[in-house]
N, C-alpha and C. Protein backbone atom coordinates (compact mmCIF):
# COMPACT_ATOMS: atom_id res chain seq x y z
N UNK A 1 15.86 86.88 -48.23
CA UNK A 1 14.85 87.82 -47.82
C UNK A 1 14.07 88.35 -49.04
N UNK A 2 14.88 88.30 -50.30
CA UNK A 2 14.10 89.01 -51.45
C UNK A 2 13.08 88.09 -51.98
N UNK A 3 13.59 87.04 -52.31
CA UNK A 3 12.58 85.97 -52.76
C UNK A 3 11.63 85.70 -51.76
N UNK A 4 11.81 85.80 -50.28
CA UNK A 4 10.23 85.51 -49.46
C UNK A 4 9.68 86.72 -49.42
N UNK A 5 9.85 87.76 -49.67
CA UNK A 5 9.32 89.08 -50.24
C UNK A 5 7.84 88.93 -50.92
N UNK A 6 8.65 88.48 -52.31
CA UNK A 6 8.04 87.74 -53.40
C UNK A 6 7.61 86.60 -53.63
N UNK A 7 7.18 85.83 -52.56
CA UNK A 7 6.96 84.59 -52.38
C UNK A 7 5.63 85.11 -51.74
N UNK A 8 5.46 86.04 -50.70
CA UNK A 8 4.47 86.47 -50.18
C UNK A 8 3.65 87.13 -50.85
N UNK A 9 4.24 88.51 -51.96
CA UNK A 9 3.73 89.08 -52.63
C UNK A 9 2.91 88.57 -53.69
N UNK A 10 3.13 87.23 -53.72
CA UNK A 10 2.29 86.23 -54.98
C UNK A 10 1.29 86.49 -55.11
N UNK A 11 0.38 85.90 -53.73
CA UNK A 11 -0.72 85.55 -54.14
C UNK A 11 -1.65 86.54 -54.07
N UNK A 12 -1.20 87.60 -53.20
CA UNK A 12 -2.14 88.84 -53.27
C UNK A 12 -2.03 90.01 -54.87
N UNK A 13 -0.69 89.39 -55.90
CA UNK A 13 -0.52 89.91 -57.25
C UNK A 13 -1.86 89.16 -57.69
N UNK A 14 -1.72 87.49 -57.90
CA UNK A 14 -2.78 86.46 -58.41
C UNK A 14 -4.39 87.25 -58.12
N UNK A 15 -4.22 87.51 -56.69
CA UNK A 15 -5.75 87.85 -56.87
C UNK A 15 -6.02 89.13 -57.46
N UNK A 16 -5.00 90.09 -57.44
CA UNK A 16 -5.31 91.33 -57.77
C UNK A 16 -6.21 91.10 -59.30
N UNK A 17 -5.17 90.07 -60.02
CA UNK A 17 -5.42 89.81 -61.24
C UNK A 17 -6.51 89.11 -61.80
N UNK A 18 -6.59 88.09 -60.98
CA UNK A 18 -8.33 87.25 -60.83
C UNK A 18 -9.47 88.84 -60.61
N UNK A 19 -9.27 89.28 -59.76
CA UNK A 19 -10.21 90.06 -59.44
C UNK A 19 -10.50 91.13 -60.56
N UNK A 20 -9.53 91.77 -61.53
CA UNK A 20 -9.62 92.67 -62.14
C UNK A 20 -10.21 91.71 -63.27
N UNK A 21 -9.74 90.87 -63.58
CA UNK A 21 -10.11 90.07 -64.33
C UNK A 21 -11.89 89.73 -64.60
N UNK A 22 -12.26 89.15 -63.68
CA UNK A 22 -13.66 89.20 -63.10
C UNK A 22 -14.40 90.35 -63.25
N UNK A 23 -13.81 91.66 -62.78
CA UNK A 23 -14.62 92.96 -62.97
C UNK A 23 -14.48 93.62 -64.24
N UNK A 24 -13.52 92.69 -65.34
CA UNK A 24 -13.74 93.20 -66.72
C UNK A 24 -14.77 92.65 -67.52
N UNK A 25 -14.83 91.20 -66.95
CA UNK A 25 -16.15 90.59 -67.31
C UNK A 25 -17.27 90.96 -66.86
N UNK A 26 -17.42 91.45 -65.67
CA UNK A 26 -18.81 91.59 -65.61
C UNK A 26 -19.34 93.04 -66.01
N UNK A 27 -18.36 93.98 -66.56
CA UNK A 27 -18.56 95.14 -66.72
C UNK A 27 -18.35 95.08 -68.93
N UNK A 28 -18.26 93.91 -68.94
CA UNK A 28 -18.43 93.78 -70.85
C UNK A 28 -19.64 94.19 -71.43
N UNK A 29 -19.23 95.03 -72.50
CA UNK A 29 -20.28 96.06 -72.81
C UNK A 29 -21.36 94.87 -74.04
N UNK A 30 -20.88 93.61 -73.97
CA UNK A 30 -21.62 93.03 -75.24
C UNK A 30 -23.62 92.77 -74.77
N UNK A 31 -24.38 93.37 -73.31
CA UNK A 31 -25.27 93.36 -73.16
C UNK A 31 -25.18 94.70 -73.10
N UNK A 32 -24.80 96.13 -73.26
CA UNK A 32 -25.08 97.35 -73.20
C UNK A 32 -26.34 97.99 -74.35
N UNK A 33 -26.72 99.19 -74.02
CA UNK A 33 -28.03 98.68 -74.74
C UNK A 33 -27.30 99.76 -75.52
N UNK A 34 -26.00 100.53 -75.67
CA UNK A 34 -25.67 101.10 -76.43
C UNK A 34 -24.75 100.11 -77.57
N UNK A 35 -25.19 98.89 -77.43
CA UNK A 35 -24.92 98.17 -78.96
C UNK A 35 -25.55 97.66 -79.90
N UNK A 36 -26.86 98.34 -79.79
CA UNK A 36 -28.23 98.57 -80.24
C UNK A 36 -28.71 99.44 -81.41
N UNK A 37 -28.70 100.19 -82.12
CA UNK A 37 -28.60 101.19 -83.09
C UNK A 37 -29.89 101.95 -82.58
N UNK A 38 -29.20 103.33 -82.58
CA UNK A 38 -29.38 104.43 -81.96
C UNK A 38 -30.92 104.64 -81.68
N UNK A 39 -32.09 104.36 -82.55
CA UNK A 39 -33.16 104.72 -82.87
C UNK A 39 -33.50 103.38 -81.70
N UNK A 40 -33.19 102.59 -81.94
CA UNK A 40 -33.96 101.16 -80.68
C UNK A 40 -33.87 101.74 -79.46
N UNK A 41 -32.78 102.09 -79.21
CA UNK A 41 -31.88 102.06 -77.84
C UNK A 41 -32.57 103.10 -77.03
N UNK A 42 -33.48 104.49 -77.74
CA UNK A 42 -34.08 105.35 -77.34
C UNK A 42 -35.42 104.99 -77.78
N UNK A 43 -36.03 104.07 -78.35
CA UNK A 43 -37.10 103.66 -77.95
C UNK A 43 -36.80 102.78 -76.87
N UNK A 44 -35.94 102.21 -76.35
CA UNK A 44 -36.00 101.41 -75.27
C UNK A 44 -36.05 102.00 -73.77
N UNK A 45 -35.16 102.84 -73.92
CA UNK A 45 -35.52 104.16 -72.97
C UNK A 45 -36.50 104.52 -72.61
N UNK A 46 -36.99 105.25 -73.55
CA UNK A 46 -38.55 105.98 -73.66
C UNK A 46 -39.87 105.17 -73.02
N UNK A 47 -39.41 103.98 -74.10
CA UNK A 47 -41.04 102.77 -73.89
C UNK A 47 -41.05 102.06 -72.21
N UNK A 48 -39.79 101.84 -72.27
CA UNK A 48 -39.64 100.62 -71.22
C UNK A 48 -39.12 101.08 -69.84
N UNK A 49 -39.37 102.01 -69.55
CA UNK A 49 -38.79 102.67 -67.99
C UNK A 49 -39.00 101.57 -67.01
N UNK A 50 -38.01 101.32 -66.12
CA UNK A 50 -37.81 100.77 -65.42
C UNK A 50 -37.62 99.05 -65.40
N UNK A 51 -37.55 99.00 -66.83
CA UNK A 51 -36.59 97.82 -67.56
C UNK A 51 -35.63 97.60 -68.17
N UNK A 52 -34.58 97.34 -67.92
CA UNK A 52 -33.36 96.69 -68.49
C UNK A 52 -33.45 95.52 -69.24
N UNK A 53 -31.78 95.22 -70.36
CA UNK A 53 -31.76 94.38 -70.79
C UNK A 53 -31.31 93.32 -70.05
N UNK A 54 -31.75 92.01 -70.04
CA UNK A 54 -30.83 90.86 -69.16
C UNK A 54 -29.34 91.08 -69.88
N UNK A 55 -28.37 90.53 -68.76
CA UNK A 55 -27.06 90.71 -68.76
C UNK A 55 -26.54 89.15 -68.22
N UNK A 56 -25.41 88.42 -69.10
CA UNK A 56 -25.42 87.57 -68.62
C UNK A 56 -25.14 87.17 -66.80
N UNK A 57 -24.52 88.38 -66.14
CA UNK A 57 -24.03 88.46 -65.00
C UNK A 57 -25.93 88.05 -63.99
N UNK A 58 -26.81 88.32 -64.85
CA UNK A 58 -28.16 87.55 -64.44
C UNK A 58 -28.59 86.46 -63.66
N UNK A 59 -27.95 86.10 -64.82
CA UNK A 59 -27.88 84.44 -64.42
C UNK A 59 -27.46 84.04 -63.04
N UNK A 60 -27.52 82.41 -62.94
CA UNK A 60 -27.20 81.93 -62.06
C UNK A 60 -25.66 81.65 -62.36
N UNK A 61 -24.66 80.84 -61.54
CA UNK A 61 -23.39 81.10 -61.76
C UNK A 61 -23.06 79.67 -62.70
N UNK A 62 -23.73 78.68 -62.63
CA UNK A 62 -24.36 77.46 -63.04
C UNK A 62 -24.51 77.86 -64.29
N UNK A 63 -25.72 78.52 -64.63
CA UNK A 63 -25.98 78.87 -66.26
C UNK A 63 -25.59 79.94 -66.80
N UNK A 64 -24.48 81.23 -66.10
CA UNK A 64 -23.65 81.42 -66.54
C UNK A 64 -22.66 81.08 -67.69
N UNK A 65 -21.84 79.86 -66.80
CA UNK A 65 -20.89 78.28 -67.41
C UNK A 65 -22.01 78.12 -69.00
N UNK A 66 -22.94 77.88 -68.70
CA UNK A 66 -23.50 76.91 -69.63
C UNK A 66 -23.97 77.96 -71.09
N UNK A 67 -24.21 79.02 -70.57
CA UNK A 67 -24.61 80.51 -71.68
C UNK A 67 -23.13 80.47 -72.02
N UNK A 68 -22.54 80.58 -71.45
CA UNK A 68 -20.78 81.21 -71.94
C UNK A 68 -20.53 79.59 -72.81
N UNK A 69 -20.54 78.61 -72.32
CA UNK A 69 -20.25 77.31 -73.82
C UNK A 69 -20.91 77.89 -74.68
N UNK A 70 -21.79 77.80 -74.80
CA UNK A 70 -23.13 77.41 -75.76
C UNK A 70 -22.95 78.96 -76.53
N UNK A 71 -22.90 80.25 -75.96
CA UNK A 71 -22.96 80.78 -76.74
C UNK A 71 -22.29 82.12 -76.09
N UNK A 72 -20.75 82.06 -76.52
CA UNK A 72 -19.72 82.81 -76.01
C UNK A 72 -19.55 83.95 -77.00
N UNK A 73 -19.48 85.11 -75.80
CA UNK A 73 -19.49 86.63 -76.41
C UNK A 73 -20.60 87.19 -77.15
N UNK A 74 -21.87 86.51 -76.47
CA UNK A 74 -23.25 86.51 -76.90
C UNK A 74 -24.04 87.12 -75.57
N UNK A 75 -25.20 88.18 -75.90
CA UNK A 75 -25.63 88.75 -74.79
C UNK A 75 -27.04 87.85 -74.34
N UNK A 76 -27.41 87.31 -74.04
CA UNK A 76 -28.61 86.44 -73.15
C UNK A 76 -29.70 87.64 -73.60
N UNK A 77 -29.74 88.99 -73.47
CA UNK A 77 -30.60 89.89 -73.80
C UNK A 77 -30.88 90.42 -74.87
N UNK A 78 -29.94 90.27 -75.97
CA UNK A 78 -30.20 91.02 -77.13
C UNK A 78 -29.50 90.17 -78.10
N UNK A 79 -30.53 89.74 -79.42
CA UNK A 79 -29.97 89.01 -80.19
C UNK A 79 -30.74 89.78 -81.70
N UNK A 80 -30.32 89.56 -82.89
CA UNK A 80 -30.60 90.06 -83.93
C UNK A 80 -31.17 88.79 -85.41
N UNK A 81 -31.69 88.88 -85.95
CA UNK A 81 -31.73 88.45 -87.15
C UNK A 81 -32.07 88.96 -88.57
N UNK A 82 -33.20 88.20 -89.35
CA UNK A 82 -34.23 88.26 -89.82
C UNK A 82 -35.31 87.74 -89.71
N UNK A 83 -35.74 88.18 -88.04
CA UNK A 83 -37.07 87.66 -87.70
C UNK A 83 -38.31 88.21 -88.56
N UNK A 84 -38.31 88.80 -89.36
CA UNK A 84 -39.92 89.94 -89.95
C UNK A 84 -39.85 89.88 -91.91
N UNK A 85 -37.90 90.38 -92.24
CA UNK A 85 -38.03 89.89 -93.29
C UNK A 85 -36.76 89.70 -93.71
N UNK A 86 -36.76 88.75 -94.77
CA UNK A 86 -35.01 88.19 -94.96
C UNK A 86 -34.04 89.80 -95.75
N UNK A 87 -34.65 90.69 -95.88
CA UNK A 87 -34.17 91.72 -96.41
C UNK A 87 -33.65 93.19 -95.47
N UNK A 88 -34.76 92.93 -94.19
CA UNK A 88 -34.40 93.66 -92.77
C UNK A 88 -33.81 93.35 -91.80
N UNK A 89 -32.59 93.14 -91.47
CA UNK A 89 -32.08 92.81 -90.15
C UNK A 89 -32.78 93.65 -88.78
N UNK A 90 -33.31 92.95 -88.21
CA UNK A 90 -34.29 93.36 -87.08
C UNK A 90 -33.68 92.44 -85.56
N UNK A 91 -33.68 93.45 -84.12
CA UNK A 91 -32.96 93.36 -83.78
C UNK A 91 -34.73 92.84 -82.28
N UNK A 92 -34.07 91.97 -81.56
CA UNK A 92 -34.65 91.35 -80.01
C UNK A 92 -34.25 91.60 -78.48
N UNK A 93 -34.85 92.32 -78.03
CA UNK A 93 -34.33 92.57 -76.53
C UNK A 93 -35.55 91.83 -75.42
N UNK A 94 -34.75 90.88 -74.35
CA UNK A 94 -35.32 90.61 -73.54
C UNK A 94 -34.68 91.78 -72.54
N UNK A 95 -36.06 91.76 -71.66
CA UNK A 95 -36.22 93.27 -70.93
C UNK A 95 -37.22 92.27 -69.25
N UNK A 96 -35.52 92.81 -68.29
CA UNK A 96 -36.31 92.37 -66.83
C UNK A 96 -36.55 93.63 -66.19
N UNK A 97 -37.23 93.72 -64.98
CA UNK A 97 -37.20 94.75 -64.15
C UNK A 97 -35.84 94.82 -63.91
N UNK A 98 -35.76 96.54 -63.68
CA UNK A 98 -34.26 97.15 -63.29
C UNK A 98 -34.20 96.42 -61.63
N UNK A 99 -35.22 96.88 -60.57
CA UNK A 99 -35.27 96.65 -59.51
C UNK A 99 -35.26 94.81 -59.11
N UNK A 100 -34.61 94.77 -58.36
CA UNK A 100 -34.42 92.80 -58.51
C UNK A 100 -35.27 92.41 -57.62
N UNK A 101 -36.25 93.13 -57.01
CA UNK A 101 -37.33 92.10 -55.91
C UNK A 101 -38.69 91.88 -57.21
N UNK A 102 -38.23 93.02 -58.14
CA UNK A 102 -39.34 92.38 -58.64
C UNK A 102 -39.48 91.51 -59.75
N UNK A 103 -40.84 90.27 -60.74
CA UNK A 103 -40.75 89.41 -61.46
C UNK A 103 -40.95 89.76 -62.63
N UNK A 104 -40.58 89.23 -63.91
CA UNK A 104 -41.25 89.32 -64.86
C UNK A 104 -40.28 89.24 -66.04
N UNK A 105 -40.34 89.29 -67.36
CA UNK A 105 -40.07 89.66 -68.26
C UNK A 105 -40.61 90.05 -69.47
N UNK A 106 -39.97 90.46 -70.71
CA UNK A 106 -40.37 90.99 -72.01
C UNK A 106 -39.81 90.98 -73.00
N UNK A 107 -40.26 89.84 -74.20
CA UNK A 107 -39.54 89.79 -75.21
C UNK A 107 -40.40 90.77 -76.59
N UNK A 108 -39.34 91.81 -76.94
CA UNK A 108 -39.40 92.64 -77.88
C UNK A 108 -38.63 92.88 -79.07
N UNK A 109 -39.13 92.66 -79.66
CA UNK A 109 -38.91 92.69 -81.49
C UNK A 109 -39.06 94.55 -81.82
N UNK A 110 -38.25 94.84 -82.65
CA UNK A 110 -38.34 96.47 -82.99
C UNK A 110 -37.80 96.35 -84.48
N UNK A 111 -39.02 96.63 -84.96
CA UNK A 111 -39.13 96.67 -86.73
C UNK A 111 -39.14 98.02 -87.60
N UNK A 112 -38.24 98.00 -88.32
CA UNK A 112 -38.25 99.06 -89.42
C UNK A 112 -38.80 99.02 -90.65
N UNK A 113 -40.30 99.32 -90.42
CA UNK A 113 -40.98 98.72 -91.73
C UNK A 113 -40.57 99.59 -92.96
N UNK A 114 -40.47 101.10 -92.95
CA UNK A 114 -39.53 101.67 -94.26
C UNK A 114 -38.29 102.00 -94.39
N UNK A 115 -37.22 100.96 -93.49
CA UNK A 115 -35.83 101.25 -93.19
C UNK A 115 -35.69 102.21 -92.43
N UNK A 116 -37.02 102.94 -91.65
CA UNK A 116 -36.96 103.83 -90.90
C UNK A 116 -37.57 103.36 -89.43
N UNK A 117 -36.83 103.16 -88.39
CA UNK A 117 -37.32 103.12 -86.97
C UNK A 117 -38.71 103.95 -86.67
N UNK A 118 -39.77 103.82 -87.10
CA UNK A 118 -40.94 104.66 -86.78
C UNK A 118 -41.40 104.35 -85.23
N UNK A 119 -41.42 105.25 -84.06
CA UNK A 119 -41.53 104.32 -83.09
C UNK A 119 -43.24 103.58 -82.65
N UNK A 120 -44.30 104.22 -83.53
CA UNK A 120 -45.68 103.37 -83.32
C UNK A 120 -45.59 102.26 -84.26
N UNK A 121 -44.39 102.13 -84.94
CA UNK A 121 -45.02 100.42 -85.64
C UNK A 121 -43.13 100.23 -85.26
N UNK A 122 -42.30 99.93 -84.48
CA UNK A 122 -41.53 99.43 -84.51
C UNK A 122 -41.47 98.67 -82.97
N UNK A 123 -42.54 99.03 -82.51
CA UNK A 123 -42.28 97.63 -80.94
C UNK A 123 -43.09 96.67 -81.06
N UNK A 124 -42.67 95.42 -81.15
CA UNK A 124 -43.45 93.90 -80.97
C UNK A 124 -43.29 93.30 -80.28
N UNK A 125 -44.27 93.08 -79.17
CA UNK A 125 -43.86 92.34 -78.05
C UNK A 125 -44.66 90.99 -78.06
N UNK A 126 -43.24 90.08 -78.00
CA UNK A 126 -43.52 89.09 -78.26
C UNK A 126 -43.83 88.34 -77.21
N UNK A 127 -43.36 87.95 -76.30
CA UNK A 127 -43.70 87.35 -75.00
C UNK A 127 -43.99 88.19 -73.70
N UNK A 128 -44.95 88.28 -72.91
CA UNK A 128 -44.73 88.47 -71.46
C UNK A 128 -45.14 88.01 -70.73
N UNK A 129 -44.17 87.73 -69.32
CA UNK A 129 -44.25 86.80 -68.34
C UNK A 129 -44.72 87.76 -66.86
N UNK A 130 -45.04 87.75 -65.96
CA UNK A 130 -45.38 87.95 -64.78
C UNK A 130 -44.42 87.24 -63.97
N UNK A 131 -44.17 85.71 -64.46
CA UNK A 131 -43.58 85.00 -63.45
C UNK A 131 -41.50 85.47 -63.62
N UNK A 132 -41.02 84.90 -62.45
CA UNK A 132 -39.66 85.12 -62.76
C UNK A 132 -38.63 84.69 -63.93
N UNK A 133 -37.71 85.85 -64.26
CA UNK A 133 -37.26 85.33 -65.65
C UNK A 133 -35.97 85.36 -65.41
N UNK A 134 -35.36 85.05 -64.70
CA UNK A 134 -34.36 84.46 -63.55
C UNK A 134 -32.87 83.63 -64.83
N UNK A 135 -33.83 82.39 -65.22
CA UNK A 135 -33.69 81.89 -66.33
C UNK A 135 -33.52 81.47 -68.06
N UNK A 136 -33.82 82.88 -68.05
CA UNK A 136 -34.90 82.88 -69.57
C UNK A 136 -33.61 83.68 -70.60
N UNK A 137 -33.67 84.02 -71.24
CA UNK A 137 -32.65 84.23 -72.61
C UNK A 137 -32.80 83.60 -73.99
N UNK A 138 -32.51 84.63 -74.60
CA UNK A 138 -32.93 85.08 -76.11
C UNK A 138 -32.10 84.51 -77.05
N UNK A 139 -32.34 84.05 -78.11
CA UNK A 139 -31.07 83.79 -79.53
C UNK A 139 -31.64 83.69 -80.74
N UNK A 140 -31.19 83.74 -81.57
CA UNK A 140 -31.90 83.66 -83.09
C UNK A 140 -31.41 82.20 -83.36
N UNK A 141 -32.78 81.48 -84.33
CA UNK A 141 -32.39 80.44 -84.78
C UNK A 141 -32.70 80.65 -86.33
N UNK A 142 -31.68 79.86 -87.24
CA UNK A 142 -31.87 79.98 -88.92
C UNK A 142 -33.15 79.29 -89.08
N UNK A 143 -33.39 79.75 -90.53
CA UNK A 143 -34.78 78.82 -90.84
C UNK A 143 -34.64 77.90 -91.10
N UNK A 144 -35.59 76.90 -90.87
CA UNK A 144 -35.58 75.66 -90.93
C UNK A 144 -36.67 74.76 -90.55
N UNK A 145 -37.34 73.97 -90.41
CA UNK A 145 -37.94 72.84 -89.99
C UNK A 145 -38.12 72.37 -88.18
N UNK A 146 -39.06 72.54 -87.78
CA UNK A 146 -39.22 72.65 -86.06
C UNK A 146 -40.17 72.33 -85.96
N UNK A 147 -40.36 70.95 -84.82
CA UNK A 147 -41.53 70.96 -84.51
C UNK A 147 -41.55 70.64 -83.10
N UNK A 148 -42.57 70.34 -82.39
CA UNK A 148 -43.53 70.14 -80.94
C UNK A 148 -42.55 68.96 -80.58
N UNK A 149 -41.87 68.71 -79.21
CA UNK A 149 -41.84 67.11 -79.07
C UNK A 149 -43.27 66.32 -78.57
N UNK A 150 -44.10 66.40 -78.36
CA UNK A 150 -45.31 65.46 -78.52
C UNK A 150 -45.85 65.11 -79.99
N UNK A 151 -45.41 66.09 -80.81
CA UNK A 151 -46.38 65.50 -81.91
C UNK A 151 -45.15 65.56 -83.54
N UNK A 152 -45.81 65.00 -84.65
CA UNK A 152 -45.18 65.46 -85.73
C UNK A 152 -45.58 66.59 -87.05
N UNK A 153 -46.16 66.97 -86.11
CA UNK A 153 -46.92 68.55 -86.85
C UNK A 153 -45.21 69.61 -86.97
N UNK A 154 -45.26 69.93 -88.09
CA UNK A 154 -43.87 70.91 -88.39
C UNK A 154 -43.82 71.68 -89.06
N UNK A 155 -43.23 72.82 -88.56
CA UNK A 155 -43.23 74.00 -89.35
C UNK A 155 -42.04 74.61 -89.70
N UNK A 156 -42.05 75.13 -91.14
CA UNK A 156 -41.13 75.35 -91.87
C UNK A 156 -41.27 76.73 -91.94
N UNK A 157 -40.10 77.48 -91.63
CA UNK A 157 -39.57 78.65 -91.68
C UNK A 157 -38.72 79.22 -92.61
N UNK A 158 -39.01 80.23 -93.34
CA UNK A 158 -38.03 80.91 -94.22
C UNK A 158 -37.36 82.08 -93.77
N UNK A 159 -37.62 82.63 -92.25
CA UNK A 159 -36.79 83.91 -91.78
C UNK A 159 -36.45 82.70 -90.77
N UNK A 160 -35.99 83.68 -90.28
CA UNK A 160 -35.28 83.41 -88.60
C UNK A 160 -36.18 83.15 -87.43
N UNK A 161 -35.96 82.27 -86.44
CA UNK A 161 -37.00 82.63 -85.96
C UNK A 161 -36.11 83.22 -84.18
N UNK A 162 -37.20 83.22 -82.74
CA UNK A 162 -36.46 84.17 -82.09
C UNK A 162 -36.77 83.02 -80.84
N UNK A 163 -35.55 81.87 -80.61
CA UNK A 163 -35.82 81.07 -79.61
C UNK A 163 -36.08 82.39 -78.31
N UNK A 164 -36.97 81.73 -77.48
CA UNK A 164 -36.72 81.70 -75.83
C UNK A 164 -36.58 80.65 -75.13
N UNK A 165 -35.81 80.87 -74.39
CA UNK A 165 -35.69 79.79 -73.58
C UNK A 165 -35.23 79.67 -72.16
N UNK A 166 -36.00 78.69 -71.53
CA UNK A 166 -35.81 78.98 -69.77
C UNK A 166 -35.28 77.66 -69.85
N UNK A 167 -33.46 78.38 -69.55
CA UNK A 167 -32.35 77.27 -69.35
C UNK A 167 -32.75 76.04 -68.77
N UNK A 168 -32.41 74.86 -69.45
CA UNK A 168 -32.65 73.52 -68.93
C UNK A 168 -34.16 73.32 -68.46
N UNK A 169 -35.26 73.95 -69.21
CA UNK A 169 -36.42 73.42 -68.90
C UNK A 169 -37.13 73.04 -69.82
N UNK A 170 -36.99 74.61 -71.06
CA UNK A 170 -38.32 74.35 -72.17
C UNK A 170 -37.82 75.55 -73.22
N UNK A 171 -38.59 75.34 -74.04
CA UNK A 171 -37.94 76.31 -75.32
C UNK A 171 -39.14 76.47 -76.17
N UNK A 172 -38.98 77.71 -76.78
CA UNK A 172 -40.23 77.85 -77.13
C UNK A 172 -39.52 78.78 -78.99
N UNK A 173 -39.96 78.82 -79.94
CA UNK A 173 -39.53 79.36 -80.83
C UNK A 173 -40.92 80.32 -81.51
N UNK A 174 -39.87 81.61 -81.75
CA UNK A 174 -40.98 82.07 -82.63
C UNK A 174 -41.17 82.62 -83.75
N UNK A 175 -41.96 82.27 -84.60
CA UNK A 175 -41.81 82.77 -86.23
C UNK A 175 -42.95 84.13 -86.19
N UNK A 176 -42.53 84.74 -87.36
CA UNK A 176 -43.03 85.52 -88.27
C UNK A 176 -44.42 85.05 -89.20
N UNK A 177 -44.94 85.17 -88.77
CA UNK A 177 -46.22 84.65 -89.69
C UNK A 177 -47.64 85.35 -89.67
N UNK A 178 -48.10 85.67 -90.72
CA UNK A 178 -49.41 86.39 -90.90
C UNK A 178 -49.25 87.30 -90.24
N UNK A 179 -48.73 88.02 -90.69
CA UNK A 179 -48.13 89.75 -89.81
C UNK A 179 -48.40 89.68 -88.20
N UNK A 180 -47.97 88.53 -87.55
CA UNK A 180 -47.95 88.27 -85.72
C UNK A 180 -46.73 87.52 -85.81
N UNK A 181 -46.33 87.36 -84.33
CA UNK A 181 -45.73 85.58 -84.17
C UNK A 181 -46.42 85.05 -83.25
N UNK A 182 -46.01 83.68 -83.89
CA UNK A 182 -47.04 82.18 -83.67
C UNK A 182 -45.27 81.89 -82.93
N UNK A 183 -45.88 81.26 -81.94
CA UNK A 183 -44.95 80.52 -80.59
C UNK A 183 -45.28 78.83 -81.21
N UNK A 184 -43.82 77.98 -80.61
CA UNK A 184 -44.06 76.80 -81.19
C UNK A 184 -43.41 76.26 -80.17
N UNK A 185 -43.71 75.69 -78.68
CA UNK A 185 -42.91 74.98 -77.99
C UNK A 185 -42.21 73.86 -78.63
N UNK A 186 -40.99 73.91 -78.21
CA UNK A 186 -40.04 72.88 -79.26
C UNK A 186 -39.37 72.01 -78.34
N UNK A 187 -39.36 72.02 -77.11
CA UNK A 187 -38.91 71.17 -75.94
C UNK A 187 -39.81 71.36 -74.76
N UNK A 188 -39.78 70.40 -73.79
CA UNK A 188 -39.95 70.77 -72.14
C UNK A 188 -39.29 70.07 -71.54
């Protein structure tokens, strides 16, 4: 009688544990925008009402899998480098609507041009879309050598630059150059 007790009690322990399990992941603070330094995080507030950062829980459950290989314990929304200058670590938030009927996204760069968060010269917005960004997620790439797949025109980078990319379609990279960024589709 004790062991079919516990024979029964199994699988509803298993799920307890799957399930808590699951709700620790989707509640991981590594897309919170409080891992942001303090001065961004309240310009993000302030500027961007009624936008959030993407979270990988975004995604589809498909590119989920494929964000978590490729780039595990990494937020799809917020990535950092030296996109502006190899001496400033400067930080990238993609930003969807909070509300989910509606489309769009926003890729933003926030620069500290005297080591000080000033908030009229620290938002750069680098991309925006109208259409759905369902797909789309942020990462830093090192400098290096990138070019177009149609052509052999290439450009050489000495910061970082700030891929986007709409999973399994197209990729687009962007540098620092002549105080803007210049976009460089690098796949489709």
């Amino acid at each position: 009688m004790y062991m079919k007790s516990i024979l029964l009690a199994f699988p509803f322990f298993f799920l307890l544990l799957t399930a808590r399990a699951a709700f620790a992941e989707q509640s991981s603070p590594i897309c919170a925008i409080s891992v942001l330094p303090a001065g961004i995080s309240e310009i993000v507030k302030s500027n961007f009402v009624g936008w959030r950062i993407k979270k990988t829980e975004d995604l589809d459950p498909y590119l989920q899998e494929l964000w978590k290989k490729s780039k595990p314990n990494r937020c799809p929304g917020i990535t950092s480098g030296h996109f502006l200058d190899m001496a400033k670590r400067t930080f990238a938030v993609l930003l969807v609507p909070e509300t989910p009927d509606q489309k769009g996204y926003k890729v933003v760069v926030f620069a500290e041009p005297d080591g000080k968060l000033q908030t009229t010269q620290a938002i750069i917005v680098v991309d925006v879309k109208d259409q759905g960004g369902e797909d789309i997620v942020i990462y830093r790439l090192p400098p290096g050598v990138y070019s177009p797949p149609e052509n052999d025109n290439r450009i050489r980078s000495h910061l970082d630059g700030l891929q986007v990319e709409r999973m399994e379609v197209t990729t687009t990279v962007y540098f620092w150059r002549n105080n803007h960024f210049e976009g460089l589709r690098t796949s489709d």
